[in-house]
Protein backbone atom coordinates (compact mmCIF):
# COMPACT_ATOMS: atom_id res chain seq x y z
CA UNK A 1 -52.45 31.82 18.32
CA UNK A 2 -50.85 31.43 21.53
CA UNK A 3 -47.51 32.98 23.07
CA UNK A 4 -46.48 30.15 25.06
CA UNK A 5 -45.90 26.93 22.32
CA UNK A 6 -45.03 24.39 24.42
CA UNK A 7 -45.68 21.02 23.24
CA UNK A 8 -48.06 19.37 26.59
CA UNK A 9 -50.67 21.34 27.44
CA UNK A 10 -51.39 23.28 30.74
CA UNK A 11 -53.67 24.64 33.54
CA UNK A 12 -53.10 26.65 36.59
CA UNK A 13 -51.14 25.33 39.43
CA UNK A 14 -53.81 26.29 42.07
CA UNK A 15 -56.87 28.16 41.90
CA UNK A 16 -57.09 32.19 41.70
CA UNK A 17 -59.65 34.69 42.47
CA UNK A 18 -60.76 37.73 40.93
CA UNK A 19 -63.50 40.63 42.25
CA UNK A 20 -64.78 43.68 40.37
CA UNK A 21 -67.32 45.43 38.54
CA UNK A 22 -68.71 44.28 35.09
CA UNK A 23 -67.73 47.16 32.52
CA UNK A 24 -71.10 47.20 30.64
CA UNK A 25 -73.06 45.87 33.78
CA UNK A 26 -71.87 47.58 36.63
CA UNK A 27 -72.41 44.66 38.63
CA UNK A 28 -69.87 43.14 40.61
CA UNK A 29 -68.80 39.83 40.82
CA UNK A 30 -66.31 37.48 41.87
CA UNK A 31 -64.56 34.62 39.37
CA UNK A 32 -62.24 32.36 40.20
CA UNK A 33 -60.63 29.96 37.91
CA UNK A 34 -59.68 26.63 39.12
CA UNK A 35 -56.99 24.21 37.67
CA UNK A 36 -58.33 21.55 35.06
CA UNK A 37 -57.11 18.19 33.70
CA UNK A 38 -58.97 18.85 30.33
CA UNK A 39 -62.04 20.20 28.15
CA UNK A 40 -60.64 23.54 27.61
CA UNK A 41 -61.73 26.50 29.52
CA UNK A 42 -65.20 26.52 30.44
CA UNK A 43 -67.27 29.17 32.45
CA UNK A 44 -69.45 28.06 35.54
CA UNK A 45 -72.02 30.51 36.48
CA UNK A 46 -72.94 30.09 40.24
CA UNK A 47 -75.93 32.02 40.47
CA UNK A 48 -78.29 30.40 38.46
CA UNK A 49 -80.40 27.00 39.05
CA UNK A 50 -78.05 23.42 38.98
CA UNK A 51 -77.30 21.76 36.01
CA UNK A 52 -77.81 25.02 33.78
CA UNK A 53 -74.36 27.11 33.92
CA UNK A 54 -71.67 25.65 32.38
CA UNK A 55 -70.83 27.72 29.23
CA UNK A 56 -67.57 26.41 27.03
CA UNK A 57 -65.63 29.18 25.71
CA UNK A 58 -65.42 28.38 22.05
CA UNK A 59 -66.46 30.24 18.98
CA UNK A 60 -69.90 28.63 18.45
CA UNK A 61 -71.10 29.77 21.80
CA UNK A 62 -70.59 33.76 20.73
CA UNK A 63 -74.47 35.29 20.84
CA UNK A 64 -73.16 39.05 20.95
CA UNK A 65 -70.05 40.79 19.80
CA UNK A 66 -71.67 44.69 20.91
CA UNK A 67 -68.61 46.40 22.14
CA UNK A 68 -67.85 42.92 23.73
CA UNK A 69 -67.56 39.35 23.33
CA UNK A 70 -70.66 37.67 24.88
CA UNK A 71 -70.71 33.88 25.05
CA UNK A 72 -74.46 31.53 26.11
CA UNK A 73 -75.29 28.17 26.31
CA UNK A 74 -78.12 26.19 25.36
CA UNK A 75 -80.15 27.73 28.39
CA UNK A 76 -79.19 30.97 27.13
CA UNK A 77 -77.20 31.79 30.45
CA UNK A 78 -74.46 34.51 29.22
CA UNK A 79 -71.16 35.29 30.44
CA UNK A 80 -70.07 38.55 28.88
CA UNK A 81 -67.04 40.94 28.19
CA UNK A 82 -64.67 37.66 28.35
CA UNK A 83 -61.97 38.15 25.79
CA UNK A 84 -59.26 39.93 28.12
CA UNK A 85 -59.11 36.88 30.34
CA UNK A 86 -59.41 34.60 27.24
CA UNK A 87 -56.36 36.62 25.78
CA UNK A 88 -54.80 36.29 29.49
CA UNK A 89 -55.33 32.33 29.71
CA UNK A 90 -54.06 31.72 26.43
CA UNK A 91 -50.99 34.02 26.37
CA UNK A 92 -49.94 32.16 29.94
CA UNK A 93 -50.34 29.45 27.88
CA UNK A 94 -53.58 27.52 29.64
CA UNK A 95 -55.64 25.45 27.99
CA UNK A 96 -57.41 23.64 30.83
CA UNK A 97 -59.41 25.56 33.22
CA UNK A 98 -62.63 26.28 34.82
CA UNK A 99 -64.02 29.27 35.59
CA UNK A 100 -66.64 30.07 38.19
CA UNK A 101 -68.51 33.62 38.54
CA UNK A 102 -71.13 34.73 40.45
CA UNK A 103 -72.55 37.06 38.22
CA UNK A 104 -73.42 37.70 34.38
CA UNK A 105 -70.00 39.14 33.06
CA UNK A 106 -66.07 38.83 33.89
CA UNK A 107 -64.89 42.22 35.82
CA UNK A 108 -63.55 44.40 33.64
CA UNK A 109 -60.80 45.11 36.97
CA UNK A 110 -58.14 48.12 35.29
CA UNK A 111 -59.79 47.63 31.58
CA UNK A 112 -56.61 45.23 29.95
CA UNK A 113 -55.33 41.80 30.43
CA UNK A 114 -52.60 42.35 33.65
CA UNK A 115 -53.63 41.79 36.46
CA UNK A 116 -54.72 38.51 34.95
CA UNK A 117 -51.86 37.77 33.35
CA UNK A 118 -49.43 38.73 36.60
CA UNK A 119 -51.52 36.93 38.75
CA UNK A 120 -51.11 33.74 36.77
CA UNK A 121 -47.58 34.52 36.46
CA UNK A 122 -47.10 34.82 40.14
CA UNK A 123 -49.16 31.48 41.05
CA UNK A 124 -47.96 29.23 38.51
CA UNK A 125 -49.12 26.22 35.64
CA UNK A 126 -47.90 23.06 35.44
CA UNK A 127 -47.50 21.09 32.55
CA UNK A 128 -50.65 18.26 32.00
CA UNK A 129 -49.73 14.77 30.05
CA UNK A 130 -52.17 15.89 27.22
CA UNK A 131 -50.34 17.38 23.62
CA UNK A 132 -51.14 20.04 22.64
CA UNK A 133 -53.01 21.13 19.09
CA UNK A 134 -52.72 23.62 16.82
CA UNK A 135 -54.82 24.92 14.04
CA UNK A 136 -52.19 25.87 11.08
CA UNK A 137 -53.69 28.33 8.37
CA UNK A 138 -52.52 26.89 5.04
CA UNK A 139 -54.88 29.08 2.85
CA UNK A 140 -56.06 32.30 3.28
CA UNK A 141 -59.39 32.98 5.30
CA UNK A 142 -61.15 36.61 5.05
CA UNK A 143 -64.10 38.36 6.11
CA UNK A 144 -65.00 41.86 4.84
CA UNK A 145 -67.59 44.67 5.87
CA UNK A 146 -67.26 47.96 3.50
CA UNK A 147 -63.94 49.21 4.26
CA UNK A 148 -63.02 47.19 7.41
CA UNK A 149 -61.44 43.42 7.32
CA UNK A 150 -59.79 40.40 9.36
CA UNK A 151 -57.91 38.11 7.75
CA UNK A 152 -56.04 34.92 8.64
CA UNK A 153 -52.43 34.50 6.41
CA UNK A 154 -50.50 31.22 5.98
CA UNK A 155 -47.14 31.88 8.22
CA UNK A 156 -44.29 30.20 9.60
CA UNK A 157 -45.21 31.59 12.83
CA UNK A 158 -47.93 33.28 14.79
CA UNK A 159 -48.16 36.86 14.27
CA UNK A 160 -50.91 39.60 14.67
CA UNK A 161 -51.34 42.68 13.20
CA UNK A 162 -54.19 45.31 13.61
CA UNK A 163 -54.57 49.01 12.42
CA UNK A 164 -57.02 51.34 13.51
CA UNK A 165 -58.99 54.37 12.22
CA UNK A 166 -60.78 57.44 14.29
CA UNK A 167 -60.02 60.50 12.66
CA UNK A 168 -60.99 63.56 14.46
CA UNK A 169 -59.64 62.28 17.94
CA UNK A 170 -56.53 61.64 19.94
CA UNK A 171 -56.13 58.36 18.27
CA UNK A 172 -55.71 58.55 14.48
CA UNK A 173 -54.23 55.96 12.73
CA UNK A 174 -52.27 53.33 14.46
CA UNK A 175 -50.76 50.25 13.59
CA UNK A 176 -48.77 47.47 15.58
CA UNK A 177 -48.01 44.16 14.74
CA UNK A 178 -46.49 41.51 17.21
CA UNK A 179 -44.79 38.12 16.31
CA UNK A 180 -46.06 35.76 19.48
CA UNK A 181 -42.91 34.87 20.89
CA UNK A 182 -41.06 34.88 24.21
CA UNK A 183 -43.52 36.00 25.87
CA UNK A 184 -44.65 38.94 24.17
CA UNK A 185 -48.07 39.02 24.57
CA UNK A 186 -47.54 39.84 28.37
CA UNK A 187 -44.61 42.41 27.80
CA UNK A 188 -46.19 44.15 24.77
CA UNK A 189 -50.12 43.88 24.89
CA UNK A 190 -51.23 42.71 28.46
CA UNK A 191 -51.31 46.15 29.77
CA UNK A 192 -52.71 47.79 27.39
CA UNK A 193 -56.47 49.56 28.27
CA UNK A 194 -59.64 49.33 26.66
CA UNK A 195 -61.19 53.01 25.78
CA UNK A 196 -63.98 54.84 24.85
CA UNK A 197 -65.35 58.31 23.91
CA UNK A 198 -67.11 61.09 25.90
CA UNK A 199 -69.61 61.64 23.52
CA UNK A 200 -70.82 58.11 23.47
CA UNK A 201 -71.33 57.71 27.45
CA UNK A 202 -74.27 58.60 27.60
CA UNK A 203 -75.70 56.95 24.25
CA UNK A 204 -74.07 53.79 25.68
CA UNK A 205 -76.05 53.61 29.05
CA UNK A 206 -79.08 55.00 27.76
CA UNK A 207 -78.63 51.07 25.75
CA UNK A 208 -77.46 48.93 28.95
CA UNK A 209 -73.62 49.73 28.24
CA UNK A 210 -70.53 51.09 29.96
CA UNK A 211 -72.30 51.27 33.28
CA UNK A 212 -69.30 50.05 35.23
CA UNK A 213 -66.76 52.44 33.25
CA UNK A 214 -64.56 54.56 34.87
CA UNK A 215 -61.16 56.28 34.37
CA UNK A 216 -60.03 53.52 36.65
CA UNK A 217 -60.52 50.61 34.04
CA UNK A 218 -60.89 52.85 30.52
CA UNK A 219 -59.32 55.54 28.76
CA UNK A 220 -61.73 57.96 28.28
CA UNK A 221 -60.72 60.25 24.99
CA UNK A 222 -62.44 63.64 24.45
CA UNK A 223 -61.42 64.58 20.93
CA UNK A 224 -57.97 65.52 20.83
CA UNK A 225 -57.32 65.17 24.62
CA UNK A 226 -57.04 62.17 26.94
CA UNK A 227 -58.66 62.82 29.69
CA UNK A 228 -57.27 60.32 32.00
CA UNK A 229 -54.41 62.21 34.46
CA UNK A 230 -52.18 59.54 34.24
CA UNK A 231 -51.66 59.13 30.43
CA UNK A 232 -51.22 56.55 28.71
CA UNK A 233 -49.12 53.32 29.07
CA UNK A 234 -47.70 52.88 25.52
CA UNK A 235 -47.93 55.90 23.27
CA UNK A 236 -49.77 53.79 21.13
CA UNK A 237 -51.58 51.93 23.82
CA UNK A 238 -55.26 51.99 22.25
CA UNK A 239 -54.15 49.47 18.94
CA UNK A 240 -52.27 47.61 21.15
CA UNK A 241 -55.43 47.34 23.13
CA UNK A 242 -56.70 46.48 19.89
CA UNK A 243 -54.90 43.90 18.90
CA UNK A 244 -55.54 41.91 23.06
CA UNK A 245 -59.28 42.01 22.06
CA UNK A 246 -58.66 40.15 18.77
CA UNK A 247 -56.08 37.68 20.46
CA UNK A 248 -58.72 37.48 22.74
CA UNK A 249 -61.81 36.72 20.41
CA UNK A 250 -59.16 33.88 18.32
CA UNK A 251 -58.45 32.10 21.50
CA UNK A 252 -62.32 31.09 21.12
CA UNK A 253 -60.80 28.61 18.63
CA UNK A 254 -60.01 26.46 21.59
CA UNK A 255 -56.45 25.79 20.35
CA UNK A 256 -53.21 27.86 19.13
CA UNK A 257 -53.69 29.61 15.46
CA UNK A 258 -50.06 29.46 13.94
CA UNK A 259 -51.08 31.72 11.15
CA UNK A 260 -50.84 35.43 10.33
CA UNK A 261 -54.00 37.38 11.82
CA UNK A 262 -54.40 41.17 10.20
CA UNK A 263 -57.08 43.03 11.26
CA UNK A 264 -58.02 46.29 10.01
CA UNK A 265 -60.24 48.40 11.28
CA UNK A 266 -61.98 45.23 12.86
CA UNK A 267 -63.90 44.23 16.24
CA UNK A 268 -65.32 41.82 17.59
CA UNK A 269 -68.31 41.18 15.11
CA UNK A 270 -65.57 40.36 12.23
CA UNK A 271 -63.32 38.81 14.18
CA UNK A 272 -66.62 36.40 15.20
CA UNK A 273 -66.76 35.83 11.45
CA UNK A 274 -63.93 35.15 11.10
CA UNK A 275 -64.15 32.34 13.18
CA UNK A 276 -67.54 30.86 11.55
CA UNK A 277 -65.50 31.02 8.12
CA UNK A 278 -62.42 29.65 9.40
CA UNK A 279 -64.31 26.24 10.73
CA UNK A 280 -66.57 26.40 7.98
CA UNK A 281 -63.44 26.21 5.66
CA UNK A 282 -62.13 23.30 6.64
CA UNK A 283 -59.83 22.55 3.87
CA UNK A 284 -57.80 25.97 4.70
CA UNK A 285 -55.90 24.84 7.46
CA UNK A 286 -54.74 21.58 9.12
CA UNK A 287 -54.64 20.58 12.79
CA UNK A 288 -51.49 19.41 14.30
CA UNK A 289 -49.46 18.69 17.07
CA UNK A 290 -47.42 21.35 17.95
CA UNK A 291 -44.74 19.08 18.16
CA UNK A 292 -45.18 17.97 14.56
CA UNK A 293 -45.37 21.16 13.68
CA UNK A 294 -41.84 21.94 15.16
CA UNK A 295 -40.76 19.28 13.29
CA UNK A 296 -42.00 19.83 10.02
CA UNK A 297 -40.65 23.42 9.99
CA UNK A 298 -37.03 21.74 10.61
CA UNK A 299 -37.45 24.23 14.42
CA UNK A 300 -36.18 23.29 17.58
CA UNK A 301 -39.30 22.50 20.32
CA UNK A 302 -38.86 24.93 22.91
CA UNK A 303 -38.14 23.64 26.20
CA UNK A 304 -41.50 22.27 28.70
CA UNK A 305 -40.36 24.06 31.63
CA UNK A 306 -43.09 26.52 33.30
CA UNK A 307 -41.90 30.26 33.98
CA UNK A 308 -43.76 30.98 36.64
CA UNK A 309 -42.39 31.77 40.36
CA UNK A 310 -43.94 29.72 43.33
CA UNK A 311 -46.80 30.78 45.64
CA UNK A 312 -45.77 33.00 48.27
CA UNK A 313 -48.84 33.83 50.92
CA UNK A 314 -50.08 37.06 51.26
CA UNK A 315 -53.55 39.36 51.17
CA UNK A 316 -55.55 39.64 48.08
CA UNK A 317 -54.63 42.88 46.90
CA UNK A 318 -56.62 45.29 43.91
CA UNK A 319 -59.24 42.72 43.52
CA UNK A 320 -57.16 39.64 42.96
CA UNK A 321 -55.55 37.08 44.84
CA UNK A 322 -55.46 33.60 45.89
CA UNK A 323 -58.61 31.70 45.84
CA UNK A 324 -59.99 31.64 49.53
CA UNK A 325 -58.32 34.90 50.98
């Protein structure tokens, strides 16, 4: 899936930096993803010996989905909690990039996908000779555990729908689905917070989790009552938050999905499954050009121009900016 289907692929134009605390860590660090000709996007870990911390961020590399998506490499060095800035790179529409961090997992910064996303926006991508590639679902794919599910649909286009369940809270049942088009990952999703519940805090930490959460990067919901002063964002803001994790965990694919992805009551352990089933069902779903695919669904290519605005200098501002300032 991807919300930017232009037919060459892309990276940054320049290099951008990110600092903040880990949301299950605590630990800050500083990432900064640098422009790349190919190989997908890749991790770098700086602080650990040469040679041993390049992590690609594909599928196969997933060792824990526990309230995150954690990714390790043969030498078992981790980079955790990635799949807002996977959702961020691939709705901006970059498939090239690599990623360096100082520390063990990507800062959680205000708990969604923005200031990623706006800070790509606001630095630019250019346009790399390459193609670009699409998976495209032909037959259905489905996981199930008990009563929850994620399934991948045949579909002209790519769409992604998620409902959620937690009875008893603030939340209830919610349900939004988004066709990936003109941008509407950023408009609709990017913003959207990750959240949590009062009376798991303190389980969570006890077990090495939510150490760096905060009402400045989560929505915190005590039963019926948000507890964060500023309310929400969108009144349904937690499945829309919902359904960035799962864009998130599907841009592990390493390519576009142009498919139907419905997800309910799913995290990040199905969608992970989803994923092993999808590549271990080969025969489901064919890989294209994006350009063929255009063309085979009688559509016209969108244009190859880049949206973005050009650099203008200034400080690095709420923990992101420029790499270098």
């Amino acid at each position: 899936m991807s919300d930017n289907p232009n037919i060459h692929q892309k990276t940054l134009r320049e290099s951008i930096s990110f600092v903040g605390v880990g949301l299950h860590s605590g630990h800050k660090t500083r990432l900064t993803i640098h422009p790349a000709e190919s190989g997908g996007i890749n991790f770098q870990r700086s602080d650990v010996p040469p040679g041993t911390g390049l992590v690609a961020a594909k599928w196969y590399n997933v060792v824990d989905t526990t309230l995150s998506t954690v990714l390790s490499n043969e030498h078992g060095v981790q980079v955790a909690t990635v799949e807002h800035l996977m959702a961020a790179l691939h709705g901006c529409g970059v498939d090239n990039a690599l990623i360096d961090i100082d520390g063990p997992e990507v800062p959680i910064l205000d708990g969604s996908a923005e200031p990623f996303t706006s800070t790509i926006e606001k630095y630019g991508t250019r346009e790399l000779p390459e193609r670009r590639n699409a998976i495209w679902i032909q037959q259905p794919i489905e996981v199930r555990q008990g009563d929850k599910f994620a399934l991948l649909l045949p579909n002209p286009g790519q769409r992604i729908t998620v409902t959620i369940d937690f009875p008893g809270t603030a939340i209830g049942v919610q349900t939004f689905s988004l066709e990936l088009v003109n941008e509407a990952f950023r408009h609709d999703v990017a913003r959207a917070r990750t959240f949590g519940f009062a009376r798991e805090i303190d389980a969570l930490r006890r077990r090495g989790l939510a150490r760096g959460g905060s009402l400045n990067n989560a929505i915190l919901v005590d039963g019926d009552r948000i507890v964060n002063r500023e309310g929400l964002r969108f009144a349904n803001e937690f499945v829309r938050h919902k359904v960035l994790d799962a864009y998130g965990d599907m841009a592990l694919a390493g390519v576009p999905i142009i498919g139907h992805y419905y997800g309910h009551k799913a995290g990040h352990a199905l969608n992970q499954q989803l994923m092993q089933k999808l590549f271990a069902e080969i025969s489901a779903w064919s890989y294209v050009r994006m350009e063929d695919y255009y063309r085979m669904l009688g559509l016209a290519m969108p244009g190859t121009e880049t949206a973005v605005e050009q650099h203008r200098p200034g400080r690095q501002a709420q923990g992101v900016g420029r790499s270098g300032q």
